[in-house]
Protein backbone atom coordinates (compact mmCIF):
# COMPACT_ATOMS: atom_id res chain seq x y z
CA UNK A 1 -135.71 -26.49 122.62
CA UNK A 2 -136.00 -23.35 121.32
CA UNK A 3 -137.68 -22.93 117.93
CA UNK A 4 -136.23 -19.78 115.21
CA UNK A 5 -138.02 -17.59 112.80
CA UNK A 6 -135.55 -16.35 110.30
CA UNK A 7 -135.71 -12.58 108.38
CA UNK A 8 -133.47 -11.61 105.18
CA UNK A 9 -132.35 -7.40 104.82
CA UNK A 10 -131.43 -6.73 101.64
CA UNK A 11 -129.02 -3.40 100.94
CA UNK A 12 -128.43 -2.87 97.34
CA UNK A 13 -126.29 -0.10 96.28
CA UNK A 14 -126.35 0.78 92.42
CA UNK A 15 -124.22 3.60 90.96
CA UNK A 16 -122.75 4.66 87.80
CA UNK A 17 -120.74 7.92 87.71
CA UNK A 18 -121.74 10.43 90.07
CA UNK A 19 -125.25 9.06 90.07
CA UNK A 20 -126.22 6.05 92.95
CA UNK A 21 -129.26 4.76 94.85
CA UNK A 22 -129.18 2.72 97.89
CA UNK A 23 -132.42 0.24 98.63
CA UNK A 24 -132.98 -2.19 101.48
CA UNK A 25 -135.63 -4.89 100.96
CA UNK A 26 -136.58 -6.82 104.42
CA UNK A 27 -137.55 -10.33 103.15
CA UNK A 28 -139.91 -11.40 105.98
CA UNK A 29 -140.68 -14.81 107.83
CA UNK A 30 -143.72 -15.19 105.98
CA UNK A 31 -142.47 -15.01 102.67
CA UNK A 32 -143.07 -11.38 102.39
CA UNK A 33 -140.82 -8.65 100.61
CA UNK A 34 -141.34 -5.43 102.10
CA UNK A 35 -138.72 -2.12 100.67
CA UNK A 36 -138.12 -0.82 103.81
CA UNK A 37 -135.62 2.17 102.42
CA UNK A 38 -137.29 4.74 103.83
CA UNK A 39 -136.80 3.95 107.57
CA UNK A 40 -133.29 4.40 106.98
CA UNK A 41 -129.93 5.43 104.90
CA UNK A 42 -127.39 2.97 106.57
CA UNK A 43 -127.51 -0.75 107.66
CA UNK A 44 -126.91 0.10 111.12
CA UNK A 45 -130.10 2.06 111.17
CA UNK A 46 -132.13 -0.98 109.68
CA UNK A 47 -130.76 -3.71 112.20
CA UNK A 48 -130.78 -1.35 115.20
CA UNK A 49 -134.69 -1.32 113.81
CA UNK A 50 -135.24 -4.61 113.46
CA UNK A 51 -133.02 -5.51 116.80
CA UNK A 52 -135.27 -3.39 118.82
CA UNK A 53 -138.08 -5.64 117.37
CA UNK A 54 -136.26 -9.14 118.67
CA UNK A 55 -134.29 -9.61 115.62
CA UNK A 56 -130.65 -10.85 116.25
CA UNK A 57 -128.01 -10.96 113.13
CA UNK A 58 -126.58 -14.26 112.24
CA UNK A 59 -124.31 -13.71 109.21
CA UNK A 60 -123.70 -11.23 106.65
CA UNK A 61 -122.71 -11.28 103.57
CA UNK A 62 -121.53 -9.13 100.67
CA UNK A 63 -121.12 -9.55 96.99
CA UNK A 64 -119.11 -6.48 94.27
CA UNK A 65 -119.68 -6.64 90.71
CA UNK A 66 -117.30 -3.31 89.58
CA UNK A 67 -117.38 -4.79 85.83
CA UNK A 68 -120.43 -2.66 84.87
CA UNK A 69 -121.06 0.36 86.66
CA UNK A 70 -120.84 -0.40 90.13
CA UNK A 71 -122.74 -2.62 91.81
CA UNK A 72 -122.95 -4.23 95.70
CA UNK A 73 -125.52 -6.33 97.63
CA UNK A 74 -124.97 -6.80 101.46
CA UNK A 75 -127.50 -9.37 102.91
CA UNK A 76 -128.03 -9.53 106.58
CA UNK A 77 -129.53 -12.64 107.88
CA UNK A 78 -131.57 -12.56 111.07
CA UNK A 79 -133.57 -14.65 113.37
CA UNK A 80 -135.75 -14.31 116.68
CA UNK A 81 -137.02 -16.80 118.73
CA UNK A 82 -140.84 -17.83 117.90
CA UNK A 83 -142.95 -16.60 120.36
């Protein structure tokens, strides 16, 4: 049987106007949050990263909230088999 660790990537995209920021926290198997933004500008960047590294993607998923400003969180879940 083959036992999972499991990894959480965070992209949060805040803008308002002409004026955004993009972020990517990697929530770690260990309980550890870790802001990761500056290995990369796009998702495909991070989980090429973290692919290279063992990491496969399970699900993603994405939530809008246009109401105020605009808002959007994709969250990528991962896992790798536990050494």
């Amino acid at each position: 049987m083959v036992a999972w660790e499991y990894a959480l990537l965070v992209r949060r995209y805040q803008g308002q106007g002409r004026s955004f920021s993009v972020s990517f926290i990697w929530y770690g198997p260990d309980g550890s949050r870790t802001d990761v933004t500056a290995y990369g500008d796009t998702a495909v960047a991070h989980l090429n990263r973290v692919g290279r590294q063992g990491w496969e993607l399970v699900t993603a998923a994405e939530d809008v909230n246009n109401v105020q400003g605009s808002t959007e969180v994709h969250r990528y879940h991962l896992k790798r088999p536990l050494a």
